[in-house]
Structures are given as C-alpha cells and as structure tokens.
PDB file of N, CA and C in Angstrom:
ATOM      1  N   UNK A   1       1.465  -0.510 -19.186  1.00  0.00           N
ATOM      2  CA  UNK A   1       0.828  -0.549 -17.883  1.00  0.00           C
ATOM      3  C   UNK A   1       0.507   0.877 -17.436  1.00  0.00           C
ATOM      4  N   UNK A   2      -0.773   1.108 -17.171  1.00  0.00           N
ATOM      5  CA  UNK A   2      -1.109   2.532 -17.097  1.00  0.00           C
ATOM      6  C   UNK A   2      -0.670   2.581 -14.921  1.00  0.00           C
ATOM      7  N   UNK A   3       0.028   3.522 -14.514  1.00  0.00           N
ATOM      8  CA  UNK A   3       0.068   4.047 -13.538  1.00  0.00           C
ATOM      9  C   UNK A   3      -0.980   4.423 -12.694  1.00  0.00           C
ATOM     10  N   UNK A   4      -1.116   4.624 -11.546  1.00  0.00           N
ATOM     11  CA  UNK A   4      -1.750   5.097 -10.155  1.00  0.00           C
ATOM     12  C   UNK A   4      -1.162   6.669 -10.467  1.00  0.00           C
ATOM     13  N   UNK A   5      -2.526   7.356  -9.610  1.00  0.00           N
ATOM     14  CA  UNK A   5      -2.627   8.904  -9.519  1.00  0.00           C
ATOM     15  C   UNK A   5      -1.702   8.800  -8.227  1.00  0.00           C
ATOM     16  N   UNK A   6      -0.799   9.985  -8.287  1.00  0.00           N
ATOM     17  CA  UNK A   6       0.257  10.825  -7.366  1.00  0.00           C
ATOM     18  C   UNK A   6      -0.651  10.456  -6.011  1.00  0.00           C
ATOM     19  N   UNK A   7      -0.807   9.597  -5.264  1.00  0.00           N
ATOM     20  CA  UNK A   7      -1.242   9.849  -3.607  1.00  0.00           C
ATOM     21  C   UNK A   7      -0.445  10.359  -2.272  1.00  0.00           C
ATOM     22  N   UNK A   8       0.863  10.724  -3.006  1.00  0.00           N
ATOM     23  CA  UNK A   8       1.890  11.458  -1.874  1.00  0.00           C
ATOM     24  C   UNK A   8       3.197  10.965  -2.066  1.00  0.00           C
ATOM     25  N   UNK A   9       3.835  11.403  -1.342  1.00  0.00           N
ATOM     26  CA  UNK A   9       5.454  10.995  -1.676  1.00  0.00           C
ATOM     27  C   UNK A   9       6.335  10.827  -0.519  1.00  0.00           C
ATOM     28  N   UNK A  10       5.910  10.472   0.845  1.00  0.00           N
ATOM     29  CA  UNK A  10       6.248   9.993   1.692  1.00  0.00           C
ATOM     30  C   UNK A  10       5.283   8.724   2.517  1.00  0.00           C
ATOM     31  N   UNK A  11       6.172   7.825   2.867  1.00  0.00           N
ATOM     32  CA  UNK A  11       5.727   6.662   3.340  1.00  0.00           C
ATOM     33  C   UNK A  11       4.615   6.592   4.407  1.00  0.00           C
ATOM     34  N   UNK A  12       3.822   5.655   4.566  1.00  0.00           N
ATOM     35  CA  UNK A  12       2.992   6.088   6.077  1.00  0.00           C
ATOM     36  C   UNK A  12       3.664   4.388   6.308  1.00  0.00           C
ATOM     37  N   UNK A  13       3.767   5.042   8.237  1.00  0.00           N
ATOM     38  CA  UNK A  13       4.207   4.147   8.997  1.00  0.00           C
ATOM     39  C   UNK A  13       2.666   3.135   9.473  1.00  0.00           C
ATOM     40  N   UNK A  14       2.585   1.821   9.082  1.00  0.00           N
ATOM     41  CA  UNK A  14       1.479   1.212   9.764  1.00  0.00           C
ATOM     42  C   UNK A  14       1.600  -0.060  10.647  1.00  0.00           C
ATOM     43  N   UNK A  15       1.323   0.343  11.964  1.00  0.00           N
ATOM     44  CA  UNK A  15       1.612  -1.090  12.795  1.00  0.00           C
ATOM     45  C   UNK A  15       0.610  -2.469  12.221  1.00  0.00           C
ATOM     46  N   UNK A  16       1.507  -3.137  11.842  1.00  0.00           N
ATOM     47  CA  UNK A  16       0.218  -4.530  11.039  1.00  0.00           C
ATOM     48  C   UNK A  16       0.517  -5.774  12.452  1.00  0.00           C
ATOM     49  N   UNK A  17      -0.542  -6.270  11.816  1.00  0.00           N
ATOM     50  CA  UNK A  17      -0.682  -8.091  13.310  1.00  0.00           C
ATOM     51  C   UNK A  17      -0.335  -9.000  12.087  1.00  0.00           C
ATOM     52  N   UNK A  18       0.344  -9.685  12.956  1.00  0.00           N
ATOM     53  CA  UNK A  18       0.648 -10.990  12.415  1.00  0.00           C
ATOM     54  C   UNK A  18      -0.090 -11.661  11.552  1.00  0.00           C
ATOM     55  N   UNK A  19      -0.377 -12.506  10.596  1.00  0.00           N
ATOM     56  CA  UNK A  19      -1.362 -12.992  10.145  1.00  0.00           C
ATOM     57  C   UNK A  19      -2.388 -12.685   9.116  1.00  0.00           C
ATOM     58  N   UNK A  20      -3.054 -11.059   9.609  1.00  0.00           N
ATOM     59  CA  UNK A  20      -3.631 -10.233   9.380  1.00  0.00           C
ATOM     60  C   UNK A  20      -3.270  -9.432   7.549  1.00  0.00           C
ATOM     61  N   UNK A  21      -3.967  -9.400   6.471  1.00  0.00           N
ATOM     62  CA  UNK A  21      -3.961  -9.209   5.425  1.00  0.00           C
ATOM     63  C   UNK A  21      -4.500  -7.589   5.327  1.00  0.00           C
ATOM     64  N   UNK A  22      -3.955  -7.217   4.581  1.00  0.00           N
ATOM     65  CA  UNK A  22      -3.791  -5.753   4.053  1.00  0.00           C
ATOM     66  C   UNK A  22      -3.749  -5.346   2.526  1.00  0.00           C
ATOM     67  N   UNK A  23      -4.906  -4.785   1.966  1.00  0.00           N
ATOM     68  CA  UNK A  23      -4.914  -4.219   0.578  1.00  0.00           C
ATOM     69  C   UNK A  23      -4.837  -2.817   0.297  1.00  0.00           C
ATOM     70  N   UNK A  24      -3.033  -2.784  -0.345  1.00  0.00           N
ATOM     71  CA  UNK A  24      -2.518  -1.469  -0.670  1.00  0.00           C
ATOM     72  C   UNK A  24      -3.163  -0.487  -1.776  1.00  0.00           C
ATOM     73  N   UNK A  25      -3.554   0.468  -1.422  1.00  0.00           N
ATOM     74  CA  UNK A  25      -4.387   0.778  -2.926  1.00  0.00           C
ATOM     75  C   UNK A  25      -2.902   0.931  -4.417  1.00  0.00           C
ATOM     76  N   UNK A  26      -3.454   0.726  -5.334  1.00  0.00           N
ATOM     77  CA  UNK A  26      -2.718   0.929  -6.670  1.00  0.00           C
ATOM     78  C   UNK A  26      -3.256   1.813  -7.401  1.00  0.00           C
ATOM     79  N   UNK A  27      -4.344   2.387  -6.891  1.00  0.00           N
ATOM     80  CA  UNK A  27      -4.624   3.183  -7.979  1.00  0.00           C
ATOM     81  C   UNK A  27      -3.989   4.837  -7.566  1.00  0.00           C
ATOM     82  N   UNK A  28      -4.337   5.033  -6.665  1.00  0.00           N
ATOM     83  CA  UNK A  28      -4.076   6.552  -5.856  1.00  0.00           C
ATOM     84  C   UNK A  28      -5.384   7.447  -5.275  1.00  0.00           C
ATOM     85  N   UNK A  29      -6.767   6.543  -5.873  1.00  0.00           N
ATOM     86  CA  UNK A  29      -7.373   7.198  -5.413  1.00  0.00           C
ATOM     87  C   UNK A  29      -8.093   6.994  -3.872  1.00  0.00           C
ATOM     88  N   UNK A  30      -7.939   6.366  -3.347  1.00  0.00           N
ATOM     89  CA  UNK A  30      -8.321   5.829  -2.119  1.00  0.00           C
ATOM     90  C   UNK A  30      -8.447   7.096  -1.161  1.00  0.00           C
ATOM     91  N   UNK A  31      -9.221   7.566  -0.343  1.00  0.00           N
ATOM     92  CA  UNK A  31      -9.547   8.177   0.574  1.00  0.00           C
ATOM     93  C   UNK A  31      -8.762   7.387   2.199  1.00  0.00           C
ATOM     94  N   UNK A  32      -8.287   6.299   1.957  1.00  0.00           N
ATOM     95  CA  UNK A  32      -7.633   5.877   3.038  1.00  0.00           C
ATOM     96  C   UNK A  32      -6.378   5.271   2.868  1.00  0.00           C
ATOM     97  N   UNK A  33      -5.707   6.170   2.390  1.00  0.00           N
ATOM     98  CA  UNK A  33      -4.359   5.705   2.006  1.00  0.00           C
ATOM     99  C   UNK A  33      -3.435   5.311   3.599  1.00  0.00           C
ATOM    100  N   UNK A  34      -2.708   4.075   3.114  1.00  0.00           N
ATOM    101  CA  UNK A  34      -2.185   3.346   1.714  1.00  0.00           C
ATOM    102  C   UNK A  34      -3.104   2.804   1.134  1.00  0.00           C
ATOM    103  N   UNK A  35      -4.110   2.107   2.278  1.00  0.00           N
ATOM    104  CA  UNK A  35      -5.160   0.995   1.821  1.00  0.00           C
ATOM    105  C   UNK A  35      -5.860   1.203   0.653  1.00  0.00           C
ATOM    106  N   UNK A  36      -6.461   0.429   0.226  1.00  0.00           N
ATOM    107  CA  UNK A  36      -7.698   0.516  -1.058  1.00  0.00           C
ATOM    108  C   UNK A  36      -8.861   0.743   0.030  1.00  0.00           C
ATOM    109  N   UNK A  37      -9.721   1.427  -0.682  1.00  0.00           N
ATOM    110  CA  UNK A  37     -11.081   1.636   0.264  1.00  0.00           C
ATOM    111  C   UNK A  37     -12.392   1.324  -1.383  1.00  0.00           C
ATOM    112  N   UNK A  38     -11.875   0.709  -2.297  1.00  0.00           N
ATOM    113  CA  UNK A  38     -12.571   0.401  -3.718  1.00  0.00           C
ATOM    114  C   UNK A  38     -12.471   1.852  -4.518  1.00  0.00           C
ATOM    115  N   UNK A  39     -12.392   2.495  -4.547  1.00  0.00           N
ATOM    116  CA  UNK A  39     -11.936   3.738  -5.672  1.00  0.00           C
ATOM    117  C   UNK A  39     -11.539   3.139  -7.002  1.00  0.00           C
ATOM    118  N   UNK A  40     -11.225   2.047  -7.036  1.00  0.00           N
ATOM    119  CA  UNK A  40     -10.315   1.842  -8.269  1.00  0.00           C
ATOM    120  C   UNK A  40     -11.844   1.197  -9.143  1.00  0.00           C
ATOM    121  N   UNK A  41     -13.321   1.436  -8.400  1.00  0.00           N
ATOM    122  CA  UNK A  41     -14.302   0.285  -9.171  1.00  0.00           C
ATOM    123  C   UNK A  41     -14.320   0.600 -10.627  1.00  0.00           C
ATOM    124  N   UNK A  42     -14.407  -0.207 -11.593  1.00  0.00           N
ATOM    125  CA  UNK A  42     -14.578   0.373 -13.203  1.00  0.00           C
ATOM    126  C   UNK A  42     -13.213   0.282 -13.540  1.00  0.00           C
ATOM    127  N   UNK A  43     -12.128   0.551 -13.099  1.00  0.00           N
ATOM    128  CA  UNK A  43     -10.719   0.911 -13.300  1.00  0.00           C
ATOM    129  C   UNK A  43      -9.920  -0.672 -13.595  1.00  0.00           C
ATOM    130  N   UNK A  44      -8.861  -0.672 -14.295  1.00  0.00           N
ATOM    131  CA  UNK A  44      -7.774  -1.531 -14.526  1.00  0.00           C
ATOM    132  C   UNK A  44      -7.186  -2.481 -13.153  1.00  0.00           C
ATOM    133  N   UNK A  45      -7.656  -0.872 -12.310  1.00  0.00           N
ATOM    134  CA  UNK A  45      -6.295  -1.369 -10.964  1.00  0.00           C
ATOM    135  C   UNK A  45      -6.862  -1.863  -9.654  1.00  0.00           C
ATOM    136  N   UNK A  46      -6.361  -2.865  -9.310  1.00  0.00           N
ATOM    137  CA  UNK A  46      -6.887  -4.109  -8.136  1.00  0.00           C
ATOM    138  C   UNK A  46      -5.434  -3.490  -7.186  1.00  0.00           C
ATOM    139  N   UNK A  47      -6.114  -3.926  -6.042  1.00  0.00           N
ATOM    140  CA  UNK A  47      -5.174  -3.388  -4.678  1.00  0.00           C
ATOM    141  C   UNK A  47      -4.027  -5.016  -4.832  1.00  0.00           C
ATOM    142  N   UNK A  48      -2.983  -4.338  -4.086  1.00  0.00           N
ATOM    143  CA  UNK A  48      -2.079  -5.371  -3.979  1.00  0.00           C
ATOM    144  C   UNK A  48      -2.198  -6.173  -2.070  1.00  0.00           C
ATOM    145  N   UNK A  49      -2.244  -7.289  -1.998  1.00  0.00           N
ATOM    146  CA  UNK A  49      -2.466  -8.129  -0.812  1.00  0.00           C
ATOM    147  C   UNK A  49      -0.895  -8.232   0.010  1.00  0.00           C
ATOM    148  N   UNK A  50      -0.948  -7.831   1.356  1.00  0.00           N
ATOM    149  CA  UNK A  50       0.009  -7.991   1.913  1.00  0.00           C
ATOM    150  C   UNK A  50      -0.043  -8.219   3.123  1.00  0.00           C
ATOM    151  N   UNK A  51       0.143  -9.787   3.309  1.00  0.00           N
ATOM    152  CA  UNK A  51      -0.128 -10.359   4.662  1.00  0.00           C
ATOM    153  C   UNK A  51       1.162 -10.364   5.350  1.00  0.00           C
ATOM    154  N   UNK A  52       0.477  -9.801   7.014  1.00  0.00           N
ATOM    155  CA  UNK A  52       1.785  -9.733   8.016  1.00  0.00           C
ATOM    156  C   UNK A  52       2.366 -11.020   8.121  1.00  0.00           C
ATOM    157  N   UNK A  53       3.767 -11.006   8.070  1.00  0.00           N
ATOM    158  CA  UNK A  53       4.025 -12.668   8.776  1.00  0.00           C
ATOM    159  C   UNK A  53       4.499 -12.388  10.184  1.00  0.00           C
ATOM    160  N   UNK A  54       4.428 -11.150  10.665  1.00  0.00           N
ATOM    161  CA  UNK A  54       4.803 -10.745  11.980  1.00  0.00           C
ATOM    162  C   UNK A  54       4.589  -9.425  12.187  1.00  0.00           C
ATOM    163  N   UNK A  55       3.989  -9.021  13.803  1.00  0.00           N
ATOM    164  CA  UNK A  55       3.245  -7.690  14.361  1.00  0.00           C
ATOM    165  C   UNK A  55       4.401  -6.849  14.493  1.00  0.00           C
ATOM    166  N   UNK A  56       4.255  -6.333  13.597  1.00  0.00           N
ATOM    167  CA  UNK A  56       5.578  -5.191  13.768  1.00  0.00           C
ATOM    168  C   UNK A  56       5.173  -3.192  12.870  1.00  0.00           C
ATOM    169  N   UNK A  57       6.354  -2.770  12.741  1.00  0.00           N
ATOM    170  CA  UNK A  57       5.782  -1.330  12.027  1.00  0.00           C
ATOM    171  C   UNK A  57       6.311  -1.438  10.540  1.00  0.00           C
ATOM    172  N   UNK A  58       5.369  -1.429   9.547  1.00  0.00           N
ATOM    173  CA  UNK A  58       5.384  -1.600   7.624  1.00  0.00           C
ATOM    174  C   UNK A  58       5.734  -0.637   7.655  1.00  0.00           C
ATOM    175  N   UNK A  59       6.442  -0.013   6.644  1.00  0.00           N
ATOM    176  CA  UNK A  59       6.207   1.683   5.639  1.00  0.00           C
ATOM    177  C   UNK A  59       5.741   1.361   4.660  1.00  0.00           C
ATOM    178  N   UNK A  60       4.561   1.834   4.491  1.00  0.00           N
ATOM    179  CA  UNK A  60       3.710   1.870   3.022  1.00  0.00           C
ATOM    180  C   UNK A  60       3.908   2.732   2.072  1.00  0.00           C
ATOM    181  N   UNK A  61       4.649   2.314   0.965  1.00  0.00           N
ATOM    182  CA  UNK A  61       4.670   3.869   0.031  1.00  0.00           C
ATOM    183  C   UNK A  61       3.362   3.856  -0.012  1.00  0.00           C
ATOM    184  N   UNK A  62       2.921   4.858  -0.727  1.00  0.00           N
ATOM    185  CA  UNK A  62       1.541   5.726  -1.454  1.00  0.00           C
ATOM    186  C   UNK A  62       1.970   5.756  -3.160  1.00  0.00           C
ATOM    187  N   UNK A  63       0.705   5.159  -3.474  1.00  0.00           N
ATOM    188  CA  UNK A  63       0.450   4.998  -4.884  1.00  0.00           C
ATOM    189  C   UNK A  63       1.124   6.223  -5.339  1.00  0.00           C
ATOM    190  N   UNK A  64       2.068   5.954  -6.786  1.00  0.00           N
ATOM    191  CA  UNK A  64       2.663   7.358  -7.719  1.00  0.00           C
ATOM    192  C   UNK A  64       3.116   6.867  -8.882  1.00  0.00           C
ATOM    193  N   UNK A  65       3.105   7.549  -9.629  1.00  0.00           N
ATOM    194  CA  UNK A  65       3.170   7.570 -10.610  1.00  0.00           C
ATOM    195  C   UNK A  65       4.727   7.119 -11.159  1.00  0.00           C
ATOM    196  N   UNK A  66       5.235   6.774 -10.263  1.00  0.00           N
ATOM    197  CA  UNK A  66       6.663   6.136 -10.159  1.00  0.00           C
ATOM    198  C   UNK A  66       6.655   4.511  -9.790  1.00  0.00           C
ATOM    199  N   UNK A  67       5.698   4.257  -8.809  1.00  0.00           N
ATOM    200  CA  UNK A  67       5.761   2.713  -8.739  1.00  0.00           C
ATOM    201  C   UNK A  67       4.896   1.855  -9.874  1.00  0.00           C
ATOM    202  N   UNK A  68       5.672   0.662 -10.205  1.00  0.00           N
ATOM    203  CA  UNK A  68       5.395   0.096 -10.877  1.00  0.00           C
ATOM    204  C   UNK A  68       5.150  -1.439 -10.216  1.00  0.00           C
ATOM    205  N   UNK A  69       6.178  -1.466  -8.950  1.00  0.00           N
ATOM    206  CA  UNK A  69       6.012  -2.978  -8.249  1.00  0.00           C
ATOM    207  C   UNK A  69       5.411  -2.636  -7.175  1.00  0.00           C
ATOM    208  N   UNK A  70       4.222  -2.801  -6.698  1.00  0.00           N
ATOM    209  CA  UNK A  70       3.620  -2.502  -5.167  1.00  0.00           C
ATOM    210  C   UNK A  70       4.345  -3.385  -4.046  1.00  0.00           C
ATOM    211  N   UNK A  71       5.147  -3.920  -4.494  1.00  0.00           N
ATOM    212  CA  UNK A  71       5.875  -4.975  -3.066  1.00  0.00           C
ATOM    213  C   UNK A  71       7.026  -4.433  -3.003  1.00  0.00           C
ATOM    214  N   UNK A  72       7.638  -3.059  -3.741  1.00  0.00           N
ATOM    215  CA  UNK A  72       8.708  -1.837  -3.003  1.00  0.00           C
ATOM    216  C   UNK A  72       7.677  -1.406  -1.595  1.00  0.00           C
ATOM    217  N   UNK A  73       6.773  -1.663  -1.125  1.00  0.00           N
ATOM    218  CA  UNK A  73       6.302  -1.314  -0.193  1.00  0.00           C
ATOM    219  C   UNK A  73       6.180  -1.339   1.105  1.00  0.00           C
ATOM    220  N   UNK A  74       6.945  -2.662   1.319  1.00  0.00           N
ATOM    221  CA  UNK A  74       7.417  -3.108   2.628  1.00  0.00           C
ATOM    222  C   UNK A  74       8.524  -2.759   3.304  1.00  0.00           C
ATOM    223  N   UNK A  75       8.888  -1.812   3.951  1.00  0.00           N
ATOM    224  CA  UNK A  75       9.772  -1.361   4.465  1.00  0.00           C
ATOM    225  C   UNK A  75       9.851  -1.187   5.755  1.00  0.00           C
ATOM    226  N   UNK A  76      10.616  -1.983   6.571  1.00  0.00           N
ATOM    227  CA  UNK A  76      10.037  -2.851   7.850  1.00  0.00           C
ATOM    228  C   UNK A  76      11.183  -1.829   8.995  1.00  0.00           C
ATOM    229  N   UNK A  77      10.910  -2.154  10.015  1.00  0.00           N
ATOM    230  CA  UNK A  77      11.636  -1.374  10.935  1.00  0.00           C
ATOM    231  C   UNK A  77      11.479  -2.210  12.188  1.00  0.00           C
ATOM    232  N   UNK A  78      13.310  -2.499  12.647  1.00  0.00           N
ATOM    233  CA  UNK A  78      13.605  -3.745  13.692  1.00  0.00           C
ATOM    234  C   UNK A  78      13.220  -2.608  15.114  1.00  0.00           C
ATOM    235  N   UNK A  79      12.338  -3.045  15.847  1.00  0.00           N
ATOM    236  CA  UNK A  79      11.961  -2.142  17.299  1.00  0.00           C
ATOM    237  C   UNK A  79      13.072  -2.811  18.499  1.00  0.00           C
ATOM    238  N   UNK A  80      13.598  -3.594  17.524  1.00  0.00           N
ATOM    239  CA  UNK A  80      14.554  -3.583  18.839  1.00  0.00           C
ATOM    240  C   UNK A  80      15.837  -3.044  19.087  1.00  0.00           C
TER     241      UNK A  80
END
C-alpha cells in the first residue's frame, strides 16, 4: 500500500454538523487540509468519508506517511 505525502504532524480541530459528510484527503496533497479538494486525480488514493453522527469538535490527523487507517482520525472532544 503506497502512503500519502507528509501534510503535517499535528491535528486540525474541525467543528462538523450532525449528519453532514466529510472527505479526509489520503493522499497529502490537498491544498485544504484535512479535506480532499481532488489532488489525488490520476493517483491510487480516494479520500476517506466521515459522516458526523453529532455537531461537535473532530481532530483530523493530516495525511503522513505514518497513517495507514484514515479512521485514527476521529478524535472527538466532550464540550461539556
């Protein structure tokens, strides 16, 4: 399985809505990280889908050359 280019090494915090679907980029090249913005066209690597089941704050890793499962990506934080 060929890896995603280094896109950083700290998490971005993103408030998601309920319901609401989200494509993580996998490759690293995205100009709008975490998201995919299509960078990966021609390439192996398809964004990974991650629908809110509740409006709250995600931590998105950033594509690296270390992840191999894009659903280490959810890293949720209780606001209360």
């Amino acid at each position: 399985m060929t890896k995603g280019q280094n896109a950083g090494n700290e998490p971005i915090a993103v408030e998601v809505e309920k319901d609401k679907s989200y494509y993580w980029c996998s490759c690293g090249e995205s100009k709008n990280q975490p998201f995919c913005d299509g960078s990966h066209k021609d390439t192996e690597f398809t964004p990974a889908t991650y629908k809110a089941e509740e409006t709250k704050t995600v931590y998105f890793v950033l594509a690296n050359k270390l992840i191999t499962n894009p659903f280490v990506m959810d890293h949720t934080v209780n606001n209360n």
